[in-house]
PDB file of N, CA and C in Angstrom:
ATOM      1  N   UNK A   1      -3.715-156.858 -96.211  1.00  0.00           N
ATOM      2  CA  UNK A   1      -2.834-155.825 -95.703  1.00  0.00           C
ATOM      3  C   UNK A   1      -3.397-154.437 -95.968  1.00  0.00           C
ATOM      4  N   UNK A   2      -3.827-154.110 -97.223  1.00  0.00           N
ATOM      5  CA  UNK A   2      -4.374-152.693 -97.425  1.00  0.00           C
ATOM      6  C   UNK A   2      -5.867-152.176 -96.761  1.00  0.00           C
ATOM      7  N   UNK A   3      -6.999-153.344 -96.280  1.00  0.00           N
ATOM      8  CA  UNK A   3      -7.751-153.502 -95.212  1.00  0.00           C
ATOM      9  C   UNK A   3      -7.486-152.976 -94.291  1.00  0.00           C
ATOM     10  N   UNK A   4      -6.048-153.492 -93.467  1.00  0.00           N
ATOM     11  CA  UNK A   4      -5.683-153.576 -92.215  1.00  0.00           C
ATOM     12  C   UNK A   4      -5.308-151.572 -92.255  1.00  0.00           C
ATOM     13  N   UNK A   5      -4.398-150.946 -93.016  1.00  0.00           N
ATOM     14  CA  UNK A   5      -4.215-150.110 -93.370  1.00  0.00           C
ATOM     15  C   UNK A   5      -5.231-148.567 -93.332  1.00  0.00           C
ATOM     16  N   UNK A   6      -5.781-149.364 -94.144  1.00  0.00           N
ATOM     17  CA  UNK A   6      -7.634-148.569 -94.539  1.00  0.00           C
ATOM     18  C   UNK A   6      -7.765-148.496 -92.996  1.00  0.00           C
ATOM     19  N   UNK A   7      -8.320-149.290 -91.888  1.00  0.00           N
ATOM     20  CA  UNK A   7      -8.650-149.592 -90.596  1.00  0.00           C
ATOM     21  C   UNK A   7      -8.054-148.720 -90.026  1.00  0.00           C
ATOM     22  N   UNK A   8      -6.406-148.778 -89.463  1.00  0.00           N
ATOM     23  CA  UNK A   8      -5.770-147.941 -89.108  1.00  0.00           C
ATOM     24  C   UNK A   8      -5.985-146.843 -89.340  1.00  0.00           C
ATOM     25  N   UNK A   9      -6.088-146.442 -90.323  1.00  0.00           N
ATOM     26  CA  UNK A   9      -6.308-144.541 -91.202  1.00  0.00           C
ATOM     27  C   UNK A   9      -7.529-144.419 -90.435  1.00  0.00           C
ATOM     28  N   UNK A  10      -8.751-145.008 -90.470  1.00  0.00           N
ATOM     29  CA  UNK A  10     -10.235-144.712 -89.990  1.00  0.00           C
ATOM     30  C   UNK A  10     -10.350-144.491 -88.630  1.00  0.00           C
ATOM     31  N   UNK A  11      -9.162-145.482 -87.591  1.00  0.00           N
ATOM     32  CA  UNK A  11      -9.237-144.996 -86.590  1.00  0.00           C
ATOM     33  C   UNK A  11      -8.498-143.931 -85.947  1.00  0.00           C
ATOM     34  N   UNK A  12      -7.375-144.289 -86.561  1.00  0.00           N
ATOM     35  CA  UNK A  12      -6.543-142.887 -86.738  1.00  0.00           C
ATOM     36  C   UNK A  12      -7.254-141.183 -86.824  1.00  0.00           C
ATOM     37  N   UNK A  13      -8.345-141.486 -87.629  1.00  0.00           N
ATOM     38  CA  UNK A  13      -8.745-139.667 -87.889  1.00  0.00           C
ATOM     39  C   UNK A  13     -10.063-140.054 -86.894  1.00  0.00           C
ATOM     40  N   UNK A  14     -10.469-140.889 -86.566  1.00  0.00           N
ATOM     41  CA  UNK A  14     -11.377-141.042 -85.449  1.00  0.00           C
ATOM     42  C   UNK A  14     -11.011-140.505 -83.799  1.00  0.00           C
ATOM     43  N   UNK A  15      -9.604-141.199 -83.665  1.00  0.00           N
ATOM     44  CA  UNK A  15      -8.799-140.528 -82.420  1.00  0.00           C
ATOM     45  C   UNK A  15      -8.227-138.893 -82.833  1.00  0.00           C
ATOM     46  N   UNK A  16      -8.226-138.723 -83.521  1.00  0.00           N
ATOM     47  CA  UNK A  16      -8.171-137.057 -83.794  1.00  0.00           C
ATOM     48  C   UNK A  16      -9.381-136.046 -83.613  1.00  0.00           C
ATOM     49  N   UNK A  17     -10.467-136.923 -83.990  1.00  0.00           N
ATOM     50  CA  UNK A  17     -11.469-135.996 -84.138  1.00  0.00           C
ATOM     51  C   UNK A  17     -12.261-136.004 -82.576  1.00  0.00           C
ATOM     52  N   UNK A  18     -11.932-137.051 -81.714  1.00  0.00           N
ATOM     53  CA  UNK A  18     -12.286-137.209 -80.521  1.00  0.00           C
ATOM     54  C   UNK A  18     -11.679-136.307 -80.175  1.00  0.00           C
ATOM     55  N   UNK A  19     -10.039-136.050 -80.097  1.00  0.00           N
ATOM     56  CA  UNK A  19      -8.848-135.362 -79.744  1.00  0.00           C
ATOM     57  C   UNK A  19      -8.983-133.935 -79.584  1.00  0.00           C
ATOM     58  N   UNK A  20      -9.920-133.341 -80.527  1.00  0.00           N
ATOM     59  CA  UNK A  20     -10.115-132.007 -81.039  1.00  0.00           C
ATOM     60  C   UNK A  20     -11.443-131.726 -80.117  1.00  0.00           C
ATOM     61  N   UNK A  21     -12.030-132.512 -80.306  1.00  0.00           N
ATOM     62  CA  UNK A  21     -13.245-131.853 -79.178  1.00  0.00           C
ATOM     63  C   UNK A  21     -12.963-132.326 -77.558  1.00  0.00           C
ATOM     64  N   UNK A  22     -11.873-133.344 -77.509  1.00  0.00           N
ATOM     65  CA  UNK A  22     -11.630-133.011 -76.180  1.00  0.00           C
ATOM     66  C   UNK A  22     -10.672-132.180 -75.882  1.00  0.00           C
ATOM     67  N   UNK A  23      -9.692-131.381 -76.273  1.00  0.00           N
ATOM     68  CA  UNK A  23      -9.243-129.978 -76.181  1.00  0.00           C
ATOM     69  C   UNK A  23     -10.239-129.029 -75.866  1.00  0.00           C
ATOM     70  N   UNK A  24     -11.283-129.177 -77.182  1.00  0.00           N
ATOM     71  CA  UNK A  24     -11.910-128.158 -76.545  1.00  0.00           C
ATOM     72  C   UNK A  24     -13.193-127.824 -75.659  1.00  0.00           C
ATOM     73  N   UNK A  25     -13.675-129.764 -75.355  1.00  0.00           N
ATOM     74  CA  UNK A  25     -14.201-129.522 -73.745  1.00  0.00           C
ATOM     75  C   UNK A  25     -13.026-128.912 -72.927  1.00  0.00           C
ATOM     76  N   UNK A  26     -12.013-129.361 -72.649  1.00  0.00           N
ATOM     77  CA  UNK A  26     -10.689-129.137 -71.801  1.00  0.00           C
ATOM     78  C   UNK A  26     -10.403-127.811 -71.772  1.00  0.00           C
ATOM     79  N   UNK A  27     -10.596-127.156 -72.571  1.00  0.00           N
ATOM     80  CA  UNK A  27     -10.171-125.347 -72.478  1.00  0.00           C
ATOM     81  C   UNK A  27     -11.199-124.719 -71.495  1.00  0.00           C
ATOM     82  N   UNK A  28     -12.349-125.661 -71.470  1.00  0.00           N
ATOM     83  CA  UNK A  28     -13.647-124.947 -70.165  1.00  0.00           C
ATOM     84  C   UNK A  28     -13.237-125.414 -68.733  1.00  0.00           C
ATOM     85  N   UNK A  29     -12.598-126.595 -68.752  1.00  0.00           N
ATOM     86  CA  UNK A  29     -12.413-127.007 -67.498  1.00  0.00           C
ATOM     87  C   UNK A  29     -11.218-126.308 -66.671  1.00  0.00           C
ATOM     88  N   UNK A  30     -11.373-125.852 -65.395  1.00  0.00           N
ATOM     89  CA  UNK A  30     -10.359-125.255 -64.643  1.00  0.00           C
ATOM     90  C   UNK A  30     -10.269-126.195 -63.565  1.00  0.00           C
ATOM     91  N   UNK A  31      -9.002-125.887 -62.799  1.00  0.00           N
ATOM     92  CA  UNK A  31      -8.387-126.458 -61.691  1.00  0.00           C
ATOM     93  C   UNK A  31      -8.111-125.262 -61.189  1.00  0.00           C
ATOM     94  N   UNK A  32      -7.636-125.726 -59.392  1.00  0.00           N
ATOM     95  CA  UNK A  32      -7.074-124.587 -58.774  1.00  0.00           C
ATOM     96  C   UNK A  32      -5.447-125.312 -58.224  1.00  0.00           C
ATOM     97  N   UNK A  33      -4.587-124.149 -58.274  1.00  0.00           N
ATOM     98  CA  UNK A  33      -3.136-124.914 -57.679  1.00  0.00           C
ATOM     99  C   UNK A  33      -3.040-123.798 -56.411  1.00  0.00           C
ATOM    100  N   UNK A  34      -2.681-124.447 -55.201  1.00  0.00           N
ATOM    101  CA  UNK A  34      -2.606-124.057 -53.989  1.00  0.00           C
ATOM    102  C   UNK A  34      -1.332-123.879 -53.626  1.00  0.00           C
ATOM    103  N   UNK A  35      -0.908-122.900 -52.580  1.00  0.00           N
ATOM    104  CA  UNK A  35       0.746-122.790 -52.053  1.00  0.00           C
ATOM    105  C   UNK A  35       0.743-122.097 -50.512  1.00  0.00           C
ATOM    106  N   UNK A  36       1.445-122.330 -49.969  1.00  0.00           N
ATOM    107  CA  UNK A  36       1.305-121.695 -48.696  1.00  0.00           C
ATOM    108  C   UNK A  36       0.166-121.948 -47.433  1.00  0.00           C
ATOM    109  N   UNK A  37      -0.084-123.068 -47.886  1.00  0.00           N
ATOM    110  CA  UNK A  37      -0.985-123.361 -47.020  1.00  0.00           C
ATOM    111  C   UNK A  37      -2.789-122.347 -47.688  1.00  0.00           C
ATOM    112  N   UNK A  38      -2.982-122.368 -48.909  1.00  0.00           N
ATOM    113  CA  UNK A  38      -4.062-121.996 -49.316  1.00  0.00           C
ATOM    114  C   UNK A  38      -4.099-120.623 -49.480  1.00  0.00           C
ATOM    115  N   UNK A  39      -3.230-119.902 -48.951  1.00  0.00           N
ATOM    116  CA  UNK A  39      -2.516-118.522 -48.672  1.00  0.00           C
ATOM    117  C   UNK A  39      -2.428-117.707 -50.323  1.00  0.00           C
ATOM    118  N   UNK A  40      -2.050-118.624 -51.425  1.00  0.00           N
ATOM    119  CA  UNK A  40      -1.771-118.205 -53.095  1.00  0.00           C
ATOM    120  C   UNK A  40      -2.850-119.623 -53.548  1.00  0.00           C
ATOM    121  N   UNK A  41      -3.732-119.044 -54.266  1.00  0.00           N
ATOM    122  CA  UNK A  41      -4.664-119.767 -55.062  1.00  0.00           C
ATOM    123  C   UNK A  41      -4.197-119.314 -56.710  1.00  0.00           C
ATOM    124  N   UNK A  42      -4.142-120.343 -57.606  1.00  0.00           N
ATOM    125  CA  UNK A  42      -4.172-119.813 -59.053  1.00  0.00           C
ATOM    126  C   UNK A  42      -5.204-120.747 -59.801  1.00  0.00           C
ATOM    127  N   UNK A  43      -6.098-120.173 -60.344  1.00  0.00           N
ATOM    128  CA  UNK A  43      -7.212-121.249 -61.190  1.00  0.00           C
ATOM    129  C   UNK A  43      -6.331-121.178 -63.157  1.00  0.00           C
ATOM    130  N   UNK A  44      -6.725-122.123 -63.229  1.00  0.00           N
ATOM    131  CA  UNK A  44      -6.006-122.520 -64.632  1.00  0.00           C
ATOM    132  C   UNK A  44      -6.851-123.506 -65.568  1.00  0.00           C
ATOM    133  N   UNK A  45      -7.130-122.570 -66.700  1.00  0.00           N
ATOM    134  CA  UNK A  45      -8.209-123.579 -67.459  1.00  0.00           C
ATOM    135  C   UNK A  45      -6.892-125.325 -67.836  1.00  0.00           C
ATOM    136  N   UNK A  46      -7.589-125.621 -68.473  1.00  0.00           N
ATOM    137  CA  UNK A  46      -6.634-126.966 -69.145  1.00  0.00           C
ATOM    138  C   UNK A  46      -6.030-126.816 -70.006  1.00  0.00           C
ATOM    139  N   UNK A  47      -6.358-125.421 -70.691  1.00  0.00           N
ATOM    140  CA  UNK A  47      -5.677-125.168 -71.882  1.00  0.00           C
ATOM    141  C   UNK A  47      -4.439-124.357 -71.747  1.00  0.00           C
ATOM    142  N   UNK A  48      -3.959-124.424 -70.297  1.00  0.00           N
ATOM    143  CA  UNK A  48      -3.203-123.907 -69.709  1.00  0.00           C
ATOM    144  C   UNK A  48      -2.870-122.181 -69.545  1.00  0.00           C
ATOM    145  N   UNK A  49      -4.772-121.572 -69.500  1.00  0.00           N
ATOM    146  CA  UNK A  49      -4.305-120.159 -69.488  1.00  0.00           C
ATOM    147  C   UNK A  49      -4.786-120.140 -68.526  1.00  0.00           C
ATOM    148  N   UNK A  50      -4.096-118.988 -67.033  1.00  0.00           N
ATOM    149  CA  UNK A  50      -3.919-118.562 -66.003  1.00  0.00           C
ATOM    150  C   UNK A  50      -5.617-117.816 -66.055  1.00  0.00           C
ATOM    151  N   UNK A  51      -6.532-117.710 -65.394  1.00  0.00           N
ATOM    152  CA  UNK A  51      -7.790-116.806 -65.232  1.00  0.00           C
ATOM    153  C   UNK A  51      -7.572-116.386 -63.935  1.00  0.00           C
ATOM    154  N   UNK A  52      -7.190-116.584 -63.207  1.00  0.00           N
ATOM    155  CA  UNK A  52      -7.133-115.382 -61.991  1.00  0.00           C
ATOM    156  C   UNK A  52      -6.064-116.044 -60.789  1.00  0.00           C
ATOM    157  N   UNK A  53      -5.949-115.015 -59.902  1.00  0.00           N
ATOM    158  CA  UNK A  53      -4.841-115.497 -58.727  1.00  0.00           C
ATOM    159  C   UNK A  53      -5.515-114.723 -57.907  1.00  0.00           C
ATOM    160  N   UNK A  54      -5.488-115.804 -56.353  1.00  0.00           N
ATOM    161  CA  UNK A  54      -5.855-114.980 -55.197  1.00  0.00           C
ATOM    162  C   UNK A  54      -4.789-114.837 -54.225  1.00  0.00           C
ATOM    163  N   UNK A  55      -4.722-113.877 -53.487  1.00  0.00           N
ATOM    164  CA  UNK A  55      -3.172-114.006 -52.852  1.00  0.00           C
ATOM    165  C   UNK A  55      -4.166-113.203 -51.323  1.00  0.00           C
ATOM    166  N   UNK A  56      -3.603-113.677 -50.381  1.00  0.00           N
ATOM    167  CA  UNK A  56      -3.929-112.853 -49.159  1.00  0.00           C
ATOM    168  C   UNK A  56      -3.368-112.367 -48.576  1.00  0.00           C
ATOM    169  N   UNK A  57      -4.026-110.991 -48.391  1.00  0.00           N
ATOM    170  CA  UNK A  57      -3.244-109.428 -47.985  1.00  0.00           C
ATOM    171  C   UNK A  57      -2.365-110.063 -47.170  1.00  0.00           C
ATOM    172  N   UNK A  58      -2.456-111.123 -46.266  1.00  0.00           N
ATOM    173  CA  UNK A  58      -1.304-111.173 -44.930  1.00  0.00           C
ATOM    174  C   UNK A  58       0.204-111.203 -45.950  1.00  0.00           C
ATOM    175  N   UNK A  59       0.128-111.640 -46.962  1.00  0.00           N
ATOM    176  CA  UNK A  59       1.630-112.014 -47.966  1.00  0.00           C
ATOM    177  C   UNK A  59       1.791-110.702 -48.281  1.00  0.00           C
ATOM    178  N   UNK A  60       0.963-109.741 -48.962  1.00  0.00           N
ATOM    179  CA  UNK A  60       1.825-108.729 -49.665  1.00  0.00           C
ATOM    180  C   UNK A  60       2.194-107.765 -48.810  1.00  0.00           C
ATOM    181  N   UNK A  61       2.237-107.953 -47.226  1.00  0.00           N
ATOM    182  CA  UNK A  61       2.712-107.020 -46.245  1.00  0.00           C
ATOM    183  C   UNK A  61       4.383-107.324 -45.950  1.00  0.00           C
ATOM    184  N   UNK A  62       4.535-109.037 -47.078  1.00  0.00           N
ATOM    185  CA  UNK A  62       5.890-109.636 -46.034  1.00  0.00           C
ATOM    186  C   UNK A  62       6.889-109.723 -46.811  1.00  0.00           C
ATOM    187  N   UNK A  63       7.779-110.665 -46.666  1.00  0.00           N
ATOM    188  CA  UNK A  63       8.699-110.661 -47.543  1.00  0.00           C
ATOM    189  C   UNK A  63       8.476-110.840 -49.578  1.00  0.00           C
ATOM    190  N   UNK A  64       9.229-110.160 -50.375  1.00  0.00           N
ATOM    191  CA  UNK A  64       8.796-110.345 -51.808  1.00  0.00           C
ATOM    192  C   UNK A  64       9.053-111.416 -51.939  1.00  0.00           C
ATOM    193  N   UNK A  65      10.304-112.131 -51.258  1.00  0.00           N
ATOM    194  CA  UNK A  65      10.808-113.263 -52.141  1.00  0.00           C
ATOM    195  C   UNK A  65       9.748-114.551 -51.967  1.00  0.00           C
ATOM    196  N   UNK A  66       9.414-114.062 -50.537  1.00  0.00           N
ATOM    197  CA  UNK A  66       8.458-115.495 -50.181  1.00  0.00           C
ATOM    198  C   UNK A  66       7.254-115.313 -50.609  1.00  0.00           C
ATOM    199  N   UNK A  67       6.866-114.140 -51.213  1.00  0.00           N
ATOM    200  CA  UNK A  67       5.398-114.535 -52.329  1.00  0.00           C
ATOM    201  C   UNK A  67       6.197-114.763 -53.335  1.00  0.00           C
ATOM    202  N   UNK A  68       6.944-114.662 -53.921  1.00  0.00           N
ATOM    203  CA  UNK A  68       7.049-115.182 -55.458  1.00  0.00           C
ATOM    204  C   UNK A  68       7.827-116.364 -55.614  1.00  0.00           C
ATOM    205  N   UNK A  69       7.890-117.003 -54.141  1.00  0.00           N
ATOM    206  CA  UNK A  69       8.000-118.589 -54.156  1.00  0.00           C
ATOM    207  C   UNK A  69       6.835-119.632 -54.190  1.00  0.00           C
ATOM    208  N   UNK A  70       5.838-118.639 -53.029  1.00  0.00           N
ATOM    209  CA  UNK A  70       4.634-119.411 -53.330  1.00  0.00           C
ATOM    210  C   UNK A  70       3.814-119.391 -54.403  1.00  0.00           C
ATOM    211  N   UNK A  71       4.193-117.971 -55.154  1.00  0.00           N
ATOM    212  CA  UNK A  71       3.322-117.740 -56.618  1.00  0.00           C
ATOM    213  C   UNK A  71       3.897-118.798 -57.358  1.00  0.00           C
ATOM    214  N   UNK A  72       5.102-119.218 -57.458  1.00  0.00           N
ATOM    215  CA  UNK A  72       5.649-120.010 -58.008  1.00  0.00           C
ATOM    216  C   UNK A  72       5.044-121.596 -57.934  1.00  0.00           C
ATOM    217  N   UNK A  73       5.102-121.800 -56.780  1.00  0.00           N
ATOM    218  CA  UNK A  73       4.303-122.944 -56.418  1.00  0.00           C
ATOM    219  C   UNK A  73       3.158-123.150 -56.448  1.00  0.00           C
ATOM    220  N   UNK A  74       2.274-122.156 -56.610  1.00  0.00           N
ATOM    221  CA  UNK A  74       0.750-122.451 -56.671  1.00  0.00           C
ATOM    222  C   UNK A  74       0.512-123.044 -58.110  1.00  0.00           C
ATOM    223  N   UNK A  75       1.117-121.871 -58.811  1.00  0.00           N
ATOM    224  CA  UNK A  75       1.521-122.407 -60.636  1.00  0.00           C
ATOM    225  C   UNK A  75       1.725-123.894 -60.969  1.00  0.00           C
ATOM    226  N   UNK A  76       2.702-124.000 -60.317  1.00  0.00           N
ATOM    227  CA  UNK A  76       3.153-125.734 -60.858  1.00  0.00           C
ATOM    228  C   UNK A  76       2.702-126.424 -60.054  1.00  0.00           C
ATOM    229  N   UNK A  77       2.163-126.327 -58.849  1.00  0.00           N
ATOM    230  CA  UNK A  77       0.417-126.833 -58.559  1.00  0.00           C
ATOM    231  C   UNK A  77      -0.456-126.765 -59.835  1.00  0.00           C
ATOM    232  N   UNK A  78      -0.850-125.965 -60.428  1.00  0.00           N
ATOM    233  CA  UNK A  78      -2.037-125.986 -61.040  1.00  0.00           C
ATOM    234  C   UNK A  78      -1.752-126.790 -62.303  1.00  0.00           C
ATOM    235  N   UNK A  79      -0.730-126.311 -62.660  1.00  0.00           N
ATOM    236  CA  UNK A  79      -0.503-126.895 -64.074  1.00  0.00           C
ATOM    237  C   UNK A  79       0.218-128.526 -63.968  1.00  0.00           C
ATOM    238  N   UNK A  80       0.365-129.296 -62.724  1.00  0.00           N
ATOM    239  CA  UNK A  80       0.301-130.113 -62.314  1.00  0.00           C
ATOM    240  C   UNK A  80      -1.411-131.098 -62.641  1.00  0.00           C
ATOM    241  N   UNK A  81      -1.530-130.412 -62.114  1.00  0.00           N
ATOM    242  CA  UNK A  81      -3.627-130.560 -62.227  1.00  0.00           C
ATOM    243  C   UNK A  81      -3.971-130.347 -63.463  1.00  0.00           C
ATOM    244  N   UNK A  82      -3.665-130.111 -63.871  1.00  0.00           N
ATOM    245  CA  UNK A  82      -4.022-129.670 -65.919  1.00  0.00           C
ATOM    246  C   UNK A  82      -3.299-130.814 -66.209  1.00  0.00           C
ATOM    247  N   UNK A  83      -2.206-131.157 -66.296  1.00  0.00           N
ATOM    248  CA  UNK A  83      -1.620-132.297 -66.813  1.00  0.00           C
ATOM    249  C   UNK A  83      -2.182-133.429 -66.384  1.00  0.00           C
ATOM    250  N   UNK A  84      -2.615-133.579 -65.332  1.00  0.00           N
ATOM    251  CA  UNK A  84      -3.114-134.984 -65.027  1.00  0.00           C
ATOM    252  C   UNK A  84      -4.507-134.879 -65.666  1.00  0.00           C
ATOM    253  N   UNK A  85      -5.535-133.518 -65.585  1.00  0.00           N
ATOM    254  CA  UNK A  85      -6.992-133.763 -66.069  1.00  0.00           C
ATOM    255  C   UNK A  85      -6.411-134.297 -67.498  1.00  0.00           C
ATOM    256  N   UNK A  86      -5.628-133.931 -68.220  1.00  0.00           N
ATOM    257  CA  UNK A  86      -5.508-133.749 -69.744  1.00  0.00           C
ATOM    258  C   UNK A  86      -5.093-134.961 -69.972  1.00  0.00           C
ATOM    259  N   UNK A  87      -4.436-136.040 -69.490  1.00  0.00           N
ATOM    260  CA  UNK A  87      -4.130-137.171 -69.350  1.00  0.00           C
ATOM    261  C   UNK A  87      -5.079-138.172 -69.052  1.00  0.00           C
ATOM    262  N   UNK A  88      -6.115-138.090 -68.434  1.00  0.00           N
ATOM    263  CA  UNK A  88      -7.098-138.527 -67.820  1.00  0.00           C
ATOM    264  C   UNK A  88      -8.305-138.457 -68.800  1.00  0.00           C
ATOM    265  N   UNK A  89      -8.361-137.331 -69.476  1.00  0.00           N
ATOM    266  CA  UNK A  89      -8.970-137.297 -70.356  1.00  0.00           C
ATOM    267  C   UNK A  89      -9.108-137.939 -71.746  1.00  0.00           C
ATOM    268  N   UNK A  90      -7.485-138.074 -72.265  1.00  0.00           N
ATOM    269  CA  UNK A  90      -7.183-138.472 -73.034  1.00  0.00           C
ATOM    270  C   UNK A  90      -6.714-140.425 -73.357  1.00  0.00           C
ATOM    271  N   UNK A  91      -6.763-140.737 -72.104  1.00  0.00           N
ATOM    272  CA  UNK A  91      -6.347-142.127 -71.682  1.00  0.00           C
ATOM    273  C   UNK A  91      -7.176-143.073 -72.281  1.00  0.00           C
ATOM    274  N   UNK A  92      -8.480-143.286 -72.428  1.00  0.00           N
ATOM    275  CA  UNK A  92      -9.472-144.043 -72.538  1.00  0.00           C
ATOM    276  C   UNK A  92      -9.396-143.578 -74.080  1.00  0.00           C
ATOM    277  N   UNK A  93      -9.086-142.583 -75.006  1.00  0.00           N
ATOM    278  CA  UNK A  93      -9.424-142.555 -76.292  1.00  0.00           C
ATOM    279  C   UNK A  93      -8.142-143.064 -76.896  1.00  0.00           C
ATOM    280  N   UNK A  94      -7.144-143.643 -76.319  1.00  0.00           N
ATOM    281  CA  UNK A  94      -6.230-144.366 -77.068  1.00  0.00           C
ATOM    282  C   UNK A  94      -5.352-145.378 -76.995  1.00  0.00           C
ATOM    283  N   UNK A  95      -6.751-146.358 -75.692  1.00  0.00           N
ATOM    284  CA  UNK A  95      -6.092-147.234 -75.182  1.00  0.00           C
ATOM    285  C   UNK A  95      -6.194-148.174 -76.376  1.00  0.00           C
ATOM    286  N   UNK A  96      -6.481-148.448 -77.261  1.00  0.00           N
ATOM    287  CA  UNK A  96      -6.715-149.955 -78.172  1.00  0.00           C
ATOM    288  C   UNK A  96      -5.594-149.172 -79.623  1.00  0.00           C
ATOM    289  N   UNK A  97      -5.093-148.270 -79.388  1.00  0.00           N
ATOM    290  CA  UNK A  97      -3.885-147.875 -80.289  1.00  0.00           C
ATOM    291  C   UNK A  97      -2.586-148.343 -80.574  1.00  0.00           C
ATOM    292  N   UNK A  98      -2.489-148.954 -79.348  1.00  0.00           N
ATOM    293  CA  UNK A  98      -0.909-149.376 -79.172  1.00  0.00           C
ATOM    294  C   UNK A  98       0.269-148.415 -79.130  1.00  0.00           C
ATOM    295  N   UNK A  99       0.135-147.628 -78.585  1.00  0.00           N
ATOM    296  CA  UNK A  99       1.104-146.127 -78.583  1.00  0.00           C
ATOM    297  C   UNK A  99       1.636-146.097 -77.539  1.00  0.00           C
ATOM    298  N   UNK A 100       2.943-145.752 -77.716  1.00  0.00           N
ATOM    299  CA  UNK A 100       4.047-145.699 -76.802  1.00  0.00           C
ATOM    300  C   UNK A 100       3.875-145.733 -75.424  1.00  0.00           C
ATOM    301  N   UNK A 101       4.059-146.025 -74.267  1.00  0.00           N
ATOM    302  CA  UNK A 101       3.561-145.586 -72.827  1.00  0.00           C
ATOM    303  C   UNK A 101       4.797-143.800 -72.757  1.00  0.00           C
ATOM    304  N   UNK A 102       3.891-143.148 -71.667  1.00  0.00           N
ATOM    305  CA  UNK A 102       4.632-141.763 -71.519  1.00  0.00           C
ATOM    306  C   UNK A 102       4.174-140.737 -72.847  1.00  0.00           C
ATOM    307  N   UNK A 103       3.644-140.944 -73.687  1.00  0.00           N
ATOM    308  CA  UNK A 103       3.415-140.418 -74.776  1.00  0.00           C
ATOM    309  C   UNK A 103       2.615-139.152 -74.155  1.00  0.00           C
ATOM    310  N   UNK A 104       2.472-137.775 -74.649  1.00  0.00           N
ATOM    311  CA  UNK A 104       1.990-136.961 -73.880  1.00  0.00           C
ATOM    312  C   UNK A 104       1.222-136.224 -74.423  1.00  0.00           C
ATOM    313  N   UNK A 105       0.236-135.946 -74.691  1.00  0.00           N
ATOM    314  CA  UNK A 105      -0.727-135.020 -75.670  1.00  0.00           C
ATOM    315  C   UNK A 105      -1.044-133.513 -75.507  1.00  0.00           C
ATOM    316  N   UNK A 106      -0.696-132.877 -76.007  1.00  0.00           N
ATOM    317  CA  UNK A 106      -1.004-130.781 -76.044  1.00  0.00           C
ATOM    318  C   UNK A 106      -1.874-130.895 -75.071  1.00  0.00           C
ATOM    319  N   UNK A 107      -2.437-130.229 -74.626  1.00  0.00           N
ATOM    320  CA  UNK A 107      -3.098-129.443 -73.715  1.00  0.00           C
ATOM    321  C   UNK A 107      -3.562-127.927 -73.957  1.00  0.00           C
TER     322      UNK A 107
END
């Protein structure tokens, strides 16, 4: 039993230490989230910070509300895409764990 234990602990700080450097490959990787027909672009590292937004002049001539629906939507586009890379990433380092399904890891 204290074997089995020992084991657990070893892989335990093994899936952490994988964990930690895949965060911080993941903070380099960006996605883009789209809205409007490509119209609002937002790129978003994985670590979920915003690096730039493209918006085209035809929107900021028109209505406010309907850019800051699509700003809205490009967002949870992107961070849509961050959640799945970050998931994707993380899937294969804790499949032989036995951990909850839905379980969800920082980003």
């Amino acid at each position: 039993m204290k074997g089995d234990i020992g084991q657990l602990l070893k892989q335990a700080q093994r899936v952490q230490a994988e964990m930690q450097k895949a965060q911080a490959e993941l903070a380099g990787v960006e996605v883009q989230g789209e809205a409007g027909g490509g119209m609002v672009a937002i790129t978003m590292n994985c670590a979920q910070q915003v690096k730039s937004i493209r918006i085209d002049p035809a929107l900021l001539s028109g209505d406010r509300e309907m850019l800051e629906d699509v700003l809205v939507a490009a967002f949870n586009d992107a961070l849509r895409k961050v959640e799945r890379t970050v998931q994707e990433r993380y899937s294969g380092m804790t499949a032989g764990l036995g951990l909850p399904g839905g379980l969800r890891f920082p980003s």
